[in-house]
Structure formats: structure tokens, C-alpha cells
PDB file of N, CA and C in Angstrom:
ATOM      1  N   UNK A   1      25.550  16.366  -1.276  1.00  0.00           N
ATOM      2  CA  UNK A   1      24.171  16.514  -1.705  1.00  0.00           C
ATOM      3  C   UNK A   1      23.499  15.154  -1.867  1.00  0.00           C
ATOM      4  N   UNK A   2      24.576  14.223  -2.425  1.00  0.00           N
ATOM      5  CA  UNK A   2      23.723  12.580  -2.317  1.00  0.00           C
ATOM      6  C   UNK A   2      23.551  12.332  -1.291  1.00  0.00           C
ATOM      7  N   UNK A   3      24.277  12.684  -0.243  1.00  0.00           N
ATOM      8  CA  UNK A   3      24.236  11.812   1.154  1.00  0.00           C
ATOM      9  C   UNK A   3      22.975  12.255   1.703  1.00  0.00           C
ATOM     10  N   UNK A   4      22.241  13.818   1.426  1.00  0.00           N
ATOM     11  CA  UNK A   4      21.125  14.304   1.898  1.00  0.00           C
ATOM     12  C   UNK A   4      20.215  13.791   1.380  1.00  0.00           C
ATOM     13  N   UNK A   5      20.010  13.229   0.234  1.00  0.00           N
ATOM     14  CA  UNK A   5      19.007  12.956  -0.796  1.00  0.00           C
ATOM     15  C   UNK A   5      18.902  11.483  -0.284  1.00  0.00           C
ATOM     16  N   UNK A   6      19.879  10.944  -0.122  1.00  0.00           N
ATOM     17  CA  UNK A   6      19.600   9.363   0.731  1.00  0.00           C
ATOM     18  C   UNK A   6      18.625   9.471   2.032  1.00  0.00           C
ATOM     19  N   UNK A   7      19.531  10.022   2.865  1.00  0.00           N
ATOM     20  CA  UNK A   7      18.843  10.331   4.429  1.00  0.00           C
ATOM     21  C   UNK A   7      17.236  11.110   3.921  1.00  0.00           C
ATOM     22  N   UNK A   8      17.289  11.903   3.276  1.00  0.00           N
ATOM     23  CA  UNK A   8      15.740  12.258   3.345  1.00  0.00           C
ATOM     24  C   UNK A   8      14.903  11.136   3.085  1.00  0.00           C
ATOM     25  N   UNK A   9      15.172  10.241   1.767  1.00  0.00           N
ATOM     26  CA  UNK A   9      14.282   9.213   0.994  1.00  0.00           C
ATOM     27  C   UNK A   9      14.209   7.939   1.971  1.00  0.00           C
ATOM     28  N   UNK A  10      15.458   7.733   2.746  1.00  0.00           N
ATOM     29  CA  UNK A  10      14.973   6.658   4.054  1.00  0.00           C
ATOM     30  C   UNK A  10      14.111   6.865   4.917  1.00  0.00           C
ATOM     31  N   UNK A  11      14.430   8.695   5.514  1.00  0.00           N
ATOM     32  CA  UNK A  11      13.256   8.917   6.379  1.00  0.00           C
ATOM     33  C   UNK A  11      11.852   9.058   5.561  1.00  0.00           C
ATOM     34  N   UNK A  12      11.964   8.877   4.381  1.00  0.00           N
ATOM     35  CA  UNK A  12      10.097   8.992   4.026  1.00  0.00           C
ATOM     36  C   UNK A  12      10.165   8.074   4.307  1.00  0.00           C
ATOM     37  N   UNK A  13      10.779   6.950   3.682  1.00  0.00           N
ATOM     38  CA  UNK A  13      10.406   5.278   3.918  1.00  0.00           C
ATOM     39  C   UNK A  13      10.237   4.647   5.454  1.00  0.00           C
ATOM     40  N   UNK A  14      10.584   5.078   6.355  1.00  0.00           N
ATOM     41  CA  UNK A  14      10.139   4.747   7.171  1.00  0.00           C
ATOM     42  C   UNK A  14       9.222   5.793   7.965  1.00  0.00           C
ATOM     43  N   UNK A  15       8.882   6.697   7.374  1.00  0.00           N
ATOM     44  CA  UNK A  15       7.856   7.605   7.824  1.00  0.00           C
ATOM     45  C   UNK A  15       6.376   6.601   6.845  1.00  0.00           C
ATOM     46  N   UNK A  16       6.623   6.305   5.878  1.00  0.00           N
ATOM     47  CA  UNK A  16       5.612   5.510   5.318  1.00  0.00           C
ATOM     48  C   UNK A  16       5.388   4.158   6.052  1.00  0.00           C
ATOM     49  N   UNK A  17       6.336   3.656   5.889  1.00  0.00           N
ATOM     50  CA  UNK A  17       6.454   2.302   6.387  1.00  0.00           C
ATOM     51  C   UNK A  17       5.405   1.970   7.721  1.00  0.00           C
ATOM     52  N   UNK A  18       5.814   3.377   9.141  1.00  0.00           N
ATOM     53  CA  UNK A  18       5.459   3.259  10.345  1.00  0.00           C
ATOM     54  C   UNK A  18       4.018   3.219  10.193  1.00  0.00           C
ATOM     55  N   UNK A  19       3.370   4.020   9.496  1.00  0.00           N
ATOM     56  CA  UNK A  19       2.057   4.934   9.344  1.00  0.00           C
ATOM     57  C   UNK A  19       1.555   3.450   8.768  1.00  0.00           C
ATOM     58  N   UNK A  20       1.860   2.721   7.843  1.00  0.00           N
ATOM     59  CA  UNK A  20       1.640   1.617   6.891  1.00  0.00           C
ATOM     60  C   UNK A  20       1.205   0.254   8.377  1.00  0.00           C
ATOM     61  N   UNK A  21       1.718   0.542   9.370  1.00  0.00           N
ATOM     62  CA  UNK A  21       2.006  -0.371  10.288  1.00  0.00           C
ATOM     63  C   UNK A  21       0.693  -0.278  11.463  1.00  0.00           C
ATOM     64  N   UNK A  22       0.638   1.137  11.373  1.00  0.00           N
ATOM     65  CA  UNK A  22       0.209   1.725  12.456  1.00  0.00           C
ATOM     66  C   UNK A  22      -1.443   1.988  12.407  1.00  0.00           C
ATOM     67  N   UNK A  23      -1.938   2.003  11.049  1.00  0.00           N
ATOM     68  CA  UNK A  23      -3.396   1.816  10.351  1.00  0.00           C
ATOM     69  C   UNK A  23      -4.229   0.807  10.858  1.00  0.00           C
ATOM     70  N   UNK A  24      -5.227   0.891  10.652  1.00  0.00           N
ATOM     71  CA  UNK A  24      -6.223  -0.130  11.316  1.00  0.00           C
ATOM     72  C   UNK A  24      -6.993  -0.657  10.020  1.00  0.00           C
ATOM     73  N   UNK A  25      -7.452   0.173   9.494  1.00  0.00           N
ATOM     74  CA  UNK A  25      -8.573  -0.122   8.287  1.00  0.00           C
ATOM     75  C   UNK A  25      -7.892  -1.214   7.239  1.00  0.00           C
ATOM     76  N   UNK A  26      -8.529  -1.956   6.555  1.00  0.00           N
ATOM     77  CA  UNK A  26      -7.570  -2.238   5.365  1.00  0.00           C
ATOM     78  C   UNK A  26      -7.816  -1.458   4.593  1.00  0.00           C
ATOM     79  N   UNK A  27      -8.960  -0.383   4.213  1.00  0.00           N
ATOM     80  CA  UNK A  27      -8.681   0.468   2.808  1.00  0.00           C
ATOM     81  C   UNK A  27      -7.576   1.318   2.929  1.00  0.00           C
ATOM     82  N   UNK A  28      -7.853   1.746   4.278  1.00  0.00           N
ATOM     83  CA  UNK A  28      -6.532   3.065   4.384  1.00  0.00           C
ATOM     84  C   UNK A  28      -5.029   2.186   4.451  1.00  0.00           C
ATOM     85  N   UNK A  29      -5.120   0.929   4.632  1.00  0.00           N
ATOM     86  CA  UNK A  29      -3.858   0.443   4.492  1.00  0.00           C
ATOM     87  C   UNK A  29      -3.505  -0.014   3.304  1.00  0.00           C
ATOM     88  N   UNK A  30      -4.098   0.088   2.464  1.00  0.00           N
ATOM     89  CA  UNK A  30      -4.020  -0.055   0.792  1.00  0.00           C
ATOM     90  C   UNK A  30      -3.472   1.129   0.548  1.00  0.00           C
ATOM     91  N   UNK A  31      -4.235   2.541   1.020  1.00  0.00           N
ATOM     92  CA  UNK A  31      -3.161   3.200   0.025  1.00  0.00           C
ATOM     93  C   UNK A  31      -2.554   4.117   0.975  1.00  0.00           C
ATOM     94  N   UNK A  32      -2.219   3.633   2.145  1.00  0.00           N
ATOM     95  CA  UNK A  32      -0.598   4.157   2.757  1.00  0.00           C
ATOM     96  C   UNK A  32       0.429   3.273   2.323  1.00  0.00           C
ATOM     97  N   UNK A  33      -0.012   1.927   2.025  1.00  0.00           N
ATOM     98  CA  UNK A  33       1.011   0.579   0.898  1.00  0.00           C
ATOM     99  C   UNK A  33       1.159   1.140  -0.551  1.00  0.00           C
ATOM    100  N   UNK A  34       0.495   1.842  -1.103  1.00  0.00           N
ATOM    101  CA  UNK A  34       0.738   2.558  -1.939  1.00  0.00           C
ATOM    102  C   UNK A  34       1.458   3.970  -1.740  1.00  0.00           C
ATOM    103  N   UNK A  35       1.781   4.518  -0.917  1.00  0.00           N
ATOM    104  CA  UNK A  35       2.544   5.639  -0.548  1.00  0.00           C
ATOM    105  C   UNK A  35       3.610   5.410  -0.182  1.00  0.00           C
ATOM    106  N   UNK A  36       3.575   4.051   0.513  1.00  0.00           N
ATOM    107  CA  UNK A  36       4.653   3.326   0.700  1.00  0.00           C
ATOM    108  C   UNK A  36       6.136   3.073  -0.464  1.00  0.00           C
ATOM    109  N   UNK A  37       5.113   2.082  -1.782  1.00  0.00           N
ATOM    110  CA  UNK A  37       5.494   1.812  -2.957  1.00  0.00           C
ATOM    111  C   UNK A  37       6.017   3.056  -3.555  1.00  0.00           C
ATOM    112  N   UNK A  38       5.669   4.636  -3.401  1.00  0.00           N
ATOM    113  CA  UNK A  38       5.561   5.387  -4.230  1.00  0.00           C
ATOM    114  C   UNK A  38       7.210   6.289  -3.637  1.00  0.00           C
ATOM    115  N   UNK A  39       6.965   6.122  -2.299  1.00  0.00           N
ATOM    116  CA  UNK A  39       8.551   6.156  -1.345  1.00  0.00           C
ATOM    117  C   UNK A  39       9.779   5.323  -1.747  1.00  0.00           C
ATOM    118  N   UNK A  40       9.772   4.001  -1.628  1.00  0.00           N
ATOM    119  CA  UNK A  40      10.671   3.062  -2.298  1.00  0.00           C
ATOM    120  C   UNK A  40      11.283   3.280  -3.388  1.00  0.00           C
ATOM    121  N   UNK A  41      10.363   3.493  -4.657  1.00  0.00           N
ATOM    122  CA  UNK A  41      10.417   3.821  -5.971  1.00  0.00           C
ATOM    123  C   UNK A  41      11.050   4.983  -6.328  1.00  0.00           C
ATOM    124  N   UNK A  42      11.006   6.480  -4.897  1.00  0.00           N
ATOM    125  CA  UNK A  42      12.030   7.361  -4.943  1.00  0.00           C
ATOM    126  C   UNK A  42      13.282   6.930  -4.230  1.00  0.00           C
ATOM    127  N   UNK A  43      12.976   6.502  -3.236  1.00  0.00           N
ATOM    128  CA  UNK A  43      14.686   6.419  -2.968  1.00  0.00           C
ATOM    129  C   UNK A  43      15.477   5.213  -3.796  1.00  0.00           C
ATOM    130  N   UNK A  44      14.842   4.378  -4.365  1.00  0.00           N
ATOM    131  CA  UNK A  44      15.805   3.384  -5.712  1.00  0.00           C
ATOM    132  C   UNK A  44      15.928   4.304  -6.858  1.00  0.00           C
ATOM    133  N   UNK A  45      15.401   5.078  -7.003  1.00  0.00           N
ATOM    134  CA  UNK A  45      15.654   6.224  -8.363  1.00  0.00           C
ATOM    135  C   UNK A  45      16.800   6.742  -7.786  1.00  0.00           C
ATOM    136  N   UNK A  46      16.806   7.449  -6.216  1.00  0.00           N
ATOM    137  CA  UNK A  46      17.793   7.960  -5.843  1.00  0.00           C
ATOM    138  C   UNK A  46      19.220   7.546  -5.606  1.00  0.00           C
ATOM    139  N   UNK A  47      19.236   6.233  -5.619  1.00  0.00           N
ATOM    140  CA  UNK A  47      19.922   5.288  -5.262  1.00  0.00           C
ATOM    141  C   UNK A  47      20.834   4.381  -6.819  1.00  0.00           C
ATOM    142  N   UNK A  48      20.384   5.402  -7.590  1.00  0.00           N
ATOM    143  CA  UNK A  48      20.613   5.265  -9.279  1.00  0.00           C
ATOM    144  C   UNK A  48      19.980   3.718  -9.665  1.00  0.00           C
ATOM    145  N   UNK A  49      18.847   2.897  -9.465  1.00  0.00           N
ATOM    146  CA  UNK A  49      17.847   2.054  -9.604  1.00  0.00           C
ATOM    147  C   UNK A  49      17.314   2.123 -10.456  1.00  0.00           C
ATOM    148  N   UNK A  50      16.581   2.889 -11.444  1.00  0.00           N
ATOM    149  CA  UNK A  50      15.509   3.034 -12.085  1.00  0.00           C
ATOM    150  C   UNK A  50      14.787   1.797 -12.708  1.00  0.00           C
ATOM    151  N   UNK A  51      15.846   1.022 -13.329  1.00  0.00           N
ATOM    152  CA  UNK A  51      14.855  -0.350 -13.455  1.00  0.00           C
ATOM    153  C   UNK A  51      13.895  -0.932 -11.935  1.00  0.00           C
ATOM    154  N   UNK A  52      14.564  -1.147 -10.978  1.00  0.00           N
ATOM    155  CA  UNK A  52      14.157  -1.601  -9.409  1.00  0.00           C
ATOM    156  C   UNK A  52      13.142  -0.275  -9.313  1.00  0.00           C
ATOM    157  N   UNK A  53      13.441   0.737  -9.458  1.00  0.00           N
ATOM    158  CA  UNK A  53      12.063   1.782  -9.216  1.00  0.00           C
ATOM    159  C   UNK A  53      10.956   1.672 -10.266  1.00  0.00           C
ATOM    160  N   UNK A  54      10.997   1.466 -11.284  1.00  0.00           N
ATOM    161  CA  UNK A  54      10.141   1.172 -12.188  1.00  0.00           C
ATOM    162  C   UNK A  54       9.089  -0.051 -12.040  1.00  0.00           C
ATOM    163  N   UNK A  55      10.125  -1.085 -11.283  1.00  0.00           N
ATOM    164  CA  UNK A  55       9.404  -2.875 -11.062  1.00  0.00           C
ATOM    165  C   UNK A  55       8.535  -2.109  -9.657  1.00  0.00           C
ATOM    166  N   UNK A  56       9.041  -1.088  -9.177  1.00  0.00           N
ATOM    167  CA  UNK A  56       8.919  -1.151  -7.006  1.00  0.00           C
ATOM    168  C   UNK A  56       7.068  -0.235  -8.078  1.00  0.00           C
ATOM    169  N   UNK A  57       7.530   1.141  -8.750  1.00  0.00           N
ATOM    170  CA  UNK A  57       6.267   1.592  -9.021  1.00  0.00           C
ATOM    171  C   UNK A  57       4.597   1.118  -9.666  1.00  0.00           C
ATOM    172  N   UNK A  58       5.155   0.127 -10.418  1.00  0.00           N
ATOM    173  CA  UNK A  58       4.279  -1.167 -11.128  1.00  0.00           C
ATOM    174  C   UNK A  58       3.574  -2.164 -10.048  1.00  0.00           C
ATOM    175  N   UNK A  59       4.332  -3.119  -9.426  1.00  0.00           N
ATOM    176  CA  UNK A  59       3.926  -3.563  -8.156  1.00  0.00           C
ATOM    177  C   UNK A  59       3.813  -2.868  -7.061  1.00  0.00           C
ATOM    178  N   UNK A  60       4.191  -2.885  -6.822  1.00  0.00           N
ATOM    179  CA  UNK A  60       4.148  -1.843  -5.191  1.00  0.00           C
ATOM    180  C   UNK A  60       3.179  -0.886  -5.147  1.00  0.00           C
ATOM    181  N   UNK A  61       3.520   0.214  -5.759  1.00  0.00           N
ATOM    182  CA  UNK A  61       2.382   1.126  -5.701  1.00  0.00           C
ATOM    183  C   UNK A  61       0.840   1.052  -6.814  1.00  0.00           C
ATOM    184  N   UNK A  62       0.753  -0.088  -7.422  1.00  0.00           N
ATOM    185  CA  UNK A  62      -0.329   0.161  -8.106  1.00  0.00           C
ATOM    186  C   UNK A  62      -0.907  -1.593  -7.826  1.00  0.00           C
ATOM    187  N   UNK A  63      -0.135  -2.206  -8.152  1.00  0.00           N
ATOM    188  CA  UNK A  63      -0.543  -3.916  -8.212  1.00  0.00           C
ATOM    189  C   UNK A  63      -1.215  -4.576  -7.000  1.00  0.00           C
ATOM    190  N   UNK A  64      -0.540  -4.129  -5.996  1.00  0.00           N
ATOM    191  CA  UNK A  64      -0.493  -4.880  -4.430  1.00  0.00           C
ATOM    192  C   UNK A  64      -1.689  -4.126  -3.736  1.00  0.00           C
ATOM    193  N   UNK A  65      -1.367  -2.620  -3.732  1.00  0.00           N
ATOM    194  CA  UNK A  65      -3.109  -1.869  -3.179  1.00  0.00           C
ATOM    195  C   UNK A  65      -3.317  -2.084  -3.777  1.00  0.00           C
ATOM    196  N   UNK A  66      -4.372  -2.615  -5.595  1.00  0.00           N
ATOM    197  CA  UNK A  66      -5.292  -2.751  -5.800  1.00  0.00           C
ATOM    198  C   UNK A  66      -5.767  -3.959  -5.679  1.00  0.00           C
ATOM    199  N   UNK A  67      -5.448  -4.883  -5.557  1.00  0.00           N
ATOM    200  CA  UNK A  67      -5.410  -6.540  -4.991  1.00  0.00           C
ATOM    201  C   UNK A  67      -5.870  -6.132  -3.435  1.00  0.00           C
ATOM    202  N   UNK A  68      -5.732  -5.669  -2.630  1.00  0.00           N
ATOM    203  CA  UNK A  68      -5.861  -5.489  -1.526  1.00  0.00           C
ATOM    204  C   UNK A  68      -7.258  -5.112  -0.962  1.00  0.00           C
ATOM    205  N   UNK A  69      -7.495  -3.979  -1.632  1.00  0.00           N
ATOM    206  CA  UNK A  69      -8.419  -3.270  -2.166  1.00  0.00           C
ATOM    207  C   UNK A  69      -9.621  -4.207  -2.542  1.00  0.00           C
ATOM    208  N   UNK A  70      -9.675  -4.749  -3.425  1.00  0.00           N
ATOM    209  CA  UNK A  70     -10.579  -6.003  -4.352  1.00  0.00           C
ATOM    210  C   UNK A  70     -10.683  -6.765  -3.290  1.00  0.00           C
ATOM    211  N   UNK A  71     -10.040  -7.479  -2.514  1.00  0.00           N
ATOM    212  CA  UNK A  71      -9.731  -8.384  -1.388  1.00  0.00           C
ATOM    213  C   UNK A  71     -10.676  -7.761  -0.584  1.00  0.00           C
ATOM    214  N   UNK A  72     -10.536  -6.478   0.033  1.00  0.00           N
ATOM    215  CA  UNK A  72     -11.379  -6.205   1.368  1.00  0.00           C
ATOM    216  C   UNK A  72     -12.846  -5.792   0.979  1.00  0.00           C
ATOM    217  N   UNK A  73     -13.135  -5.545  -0.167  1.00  0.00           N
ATOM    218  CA  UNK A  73     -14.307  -5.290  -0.832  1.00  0.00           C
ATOM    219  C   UNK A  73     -15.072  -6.513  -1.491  1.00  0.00           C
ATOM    220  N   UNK A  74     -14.907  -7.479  -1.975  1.00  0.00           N
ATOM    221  CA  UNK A  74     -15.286  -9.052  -1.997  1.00  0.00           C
ATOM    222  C   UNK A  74     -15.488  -9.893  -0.298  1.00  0.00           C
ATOM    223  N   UNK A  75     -15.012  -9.010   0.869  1.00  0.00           N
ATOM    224  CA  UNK A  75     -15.058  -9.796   1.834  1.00  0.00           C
ATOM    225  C   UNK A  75     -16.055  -9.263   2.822  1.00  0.00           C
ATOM    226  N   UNK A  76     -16.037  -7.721   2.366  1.00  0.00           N
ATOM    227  CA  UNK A  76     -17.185  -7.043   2.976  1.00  0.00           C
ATOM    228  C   UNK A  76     -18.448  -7.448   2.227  1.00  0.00           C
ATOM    229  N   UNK A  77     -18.639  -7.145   0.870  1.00  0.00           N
ATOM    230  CA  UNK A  77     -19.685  -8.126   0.111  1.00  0.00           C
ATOM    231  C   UNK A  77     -20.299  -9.165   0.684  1.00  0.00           C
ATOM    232  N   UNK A  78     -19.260 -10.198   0.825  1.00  0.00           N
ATOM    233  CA  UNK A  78     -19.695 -11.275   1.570  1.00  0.00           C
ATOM    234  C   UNK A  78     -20.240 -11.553   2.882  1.00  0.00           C
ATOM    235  N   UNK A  79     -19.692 -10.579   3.746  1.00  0.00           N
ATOM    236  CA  UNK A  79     -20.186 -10.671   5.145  1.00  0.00           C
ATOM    237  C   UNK A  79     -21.376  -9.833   5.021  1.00  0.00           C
ATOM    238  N   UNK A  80     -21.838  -8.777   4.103  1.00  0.00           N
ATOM    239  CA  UNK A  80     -23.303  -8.322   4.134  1.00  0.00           C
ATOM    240  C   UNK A  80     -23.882  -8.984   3.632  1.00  0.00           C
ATOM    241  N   UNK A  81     -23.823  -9.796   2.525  1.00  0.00           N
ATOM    242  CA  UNK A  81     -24.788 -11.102   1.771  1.00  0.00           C
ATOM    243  C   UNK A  81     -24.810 -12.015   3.101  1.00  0.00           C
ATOM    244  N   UNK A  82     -24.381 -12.334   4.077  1.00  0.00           N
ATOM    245  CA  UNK A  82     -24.568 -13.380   4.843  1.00  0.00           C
ATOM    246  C   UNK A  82     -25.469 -12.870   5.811  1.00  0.00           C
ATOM    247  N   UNK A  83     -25.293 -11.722   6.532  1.00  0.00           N
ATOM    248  CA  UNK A  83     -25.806 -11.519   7.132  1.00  0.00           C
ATOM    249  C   UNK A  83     -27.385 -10.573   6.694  1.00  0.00           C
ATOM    250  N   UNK A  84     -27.433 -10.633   5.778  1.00  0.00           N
ATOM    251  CA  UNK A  84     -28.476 -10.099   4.879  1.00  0.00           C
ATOM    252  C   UNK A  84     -29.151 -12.149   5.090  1.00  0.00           C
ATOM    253  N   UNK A  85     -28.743 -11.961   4.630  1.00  0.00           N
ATOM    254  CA  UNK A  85     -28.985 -14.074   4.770  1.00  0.00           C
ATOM    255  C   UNK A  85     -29.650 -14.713   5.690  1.00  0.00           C
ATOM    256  N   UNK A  86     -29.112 -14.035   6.961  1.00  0.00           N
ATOM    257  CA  UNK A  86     -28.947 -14.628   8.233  1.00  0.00           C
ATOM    258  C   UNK A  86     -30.353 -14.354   8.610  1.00  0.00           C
ATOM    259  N   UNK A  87     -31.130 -12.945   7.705  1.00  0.00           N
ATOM    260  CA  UNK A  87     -31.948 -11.910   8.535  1.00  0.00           C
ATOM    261  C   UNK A  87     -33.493 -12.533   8.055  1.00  0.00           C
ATOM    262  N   UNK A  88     -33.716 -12.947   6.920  1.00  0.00           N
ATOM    263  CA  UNK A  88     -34.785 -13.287   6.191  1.00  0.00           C
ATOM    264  C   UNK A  88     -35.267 -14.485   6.797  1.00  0.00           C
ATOM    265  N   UNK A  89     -36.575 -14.730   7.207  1.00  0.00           N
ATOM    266  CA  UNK A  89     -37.213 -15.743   7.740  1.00  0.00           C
ATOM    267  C   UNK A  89     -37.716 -17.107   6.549  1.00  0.00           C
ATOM    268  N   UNK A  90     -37.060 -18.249   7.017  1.00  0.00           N
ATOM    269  CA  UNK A  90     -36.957 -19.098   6.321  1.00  0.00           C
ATOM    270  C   UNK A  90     -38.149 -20.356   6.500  1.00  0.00           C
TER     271      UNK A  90
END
């Protein structure tokens, strides 16, 4: 029954992982990195981890997409203030 519970929690992880890879957007890659984190965090639970799933659920799934997140939204900001910028006759 462990050996199934392993093999399933790898194949999420790399069912996350691929999808994580395979995204274009950065929002949607924030929170397939968070689905990601939320995969990891089960198979180290499964893997009798819980401290390492606890650190993987804290960072991983909440810390890193929301940094990411903030990141692509401060950069879109910026490229419409510029080009908002660009537009006004000086």
C-alpha cells in the first residue's frame, strides 16, 4: 500500500511539475507553482517528512507564487505607466 501511495504522489509531481513547465503566462505559472508546492508537500508527508512538508507548504506553495505574482503585477504596472508615458504629447 506504501509502494502505491509513493508511485501515485510522484506521478502528481510530475504531472504538476510538466504543466508548471509547459505554461506560458506568469500568473498561471504562479499558481500551477503553487500546485506544484501543494504536490511535494504530499508526497514528503507520504514519504514520513512532515517537518520537509510543512517548510515545502509555507514556501513553496504560498511564499514563492505570491512573490511571483507581486513580481508580474509591478512589471505590468510599469510597462502601462510607460507606455501611458510614451502616449501624452510633450
Amino acid at each position: 500500500m506504501d509502494d502505491a501511495l509513493i508511485v501515485i504522489s510522484l506521478l502528481l509531481v510530475a504531472a504538476a511539475a510538466t504543466t508548471s513547465v509547459l505554461v506560458r503566462d506568469p500568473a498561471r505559472q504562479a499558481l500551477t507553482l503553487s500546485l506544484l508546492g501543494l504536490t511535494l508537500a504530499v508526497l514528503f508527508t507520504v514519504l514520513q517528512a512532515p517537518d520537509v512538508a510543512l517548510s515545502q507548504l509555507a514556501v513553496g506553495s504560498g511564499l514563492t507564487p505570491m512573490l511571483v505574482l507581486l513580481s508580474v503585477r509591478k512589471v505590468r504596472r510599469r510597462g502601462r505607466s510607460e507606455q501611458a508615458g510614451e502616449r501624452k504629447p510633450r
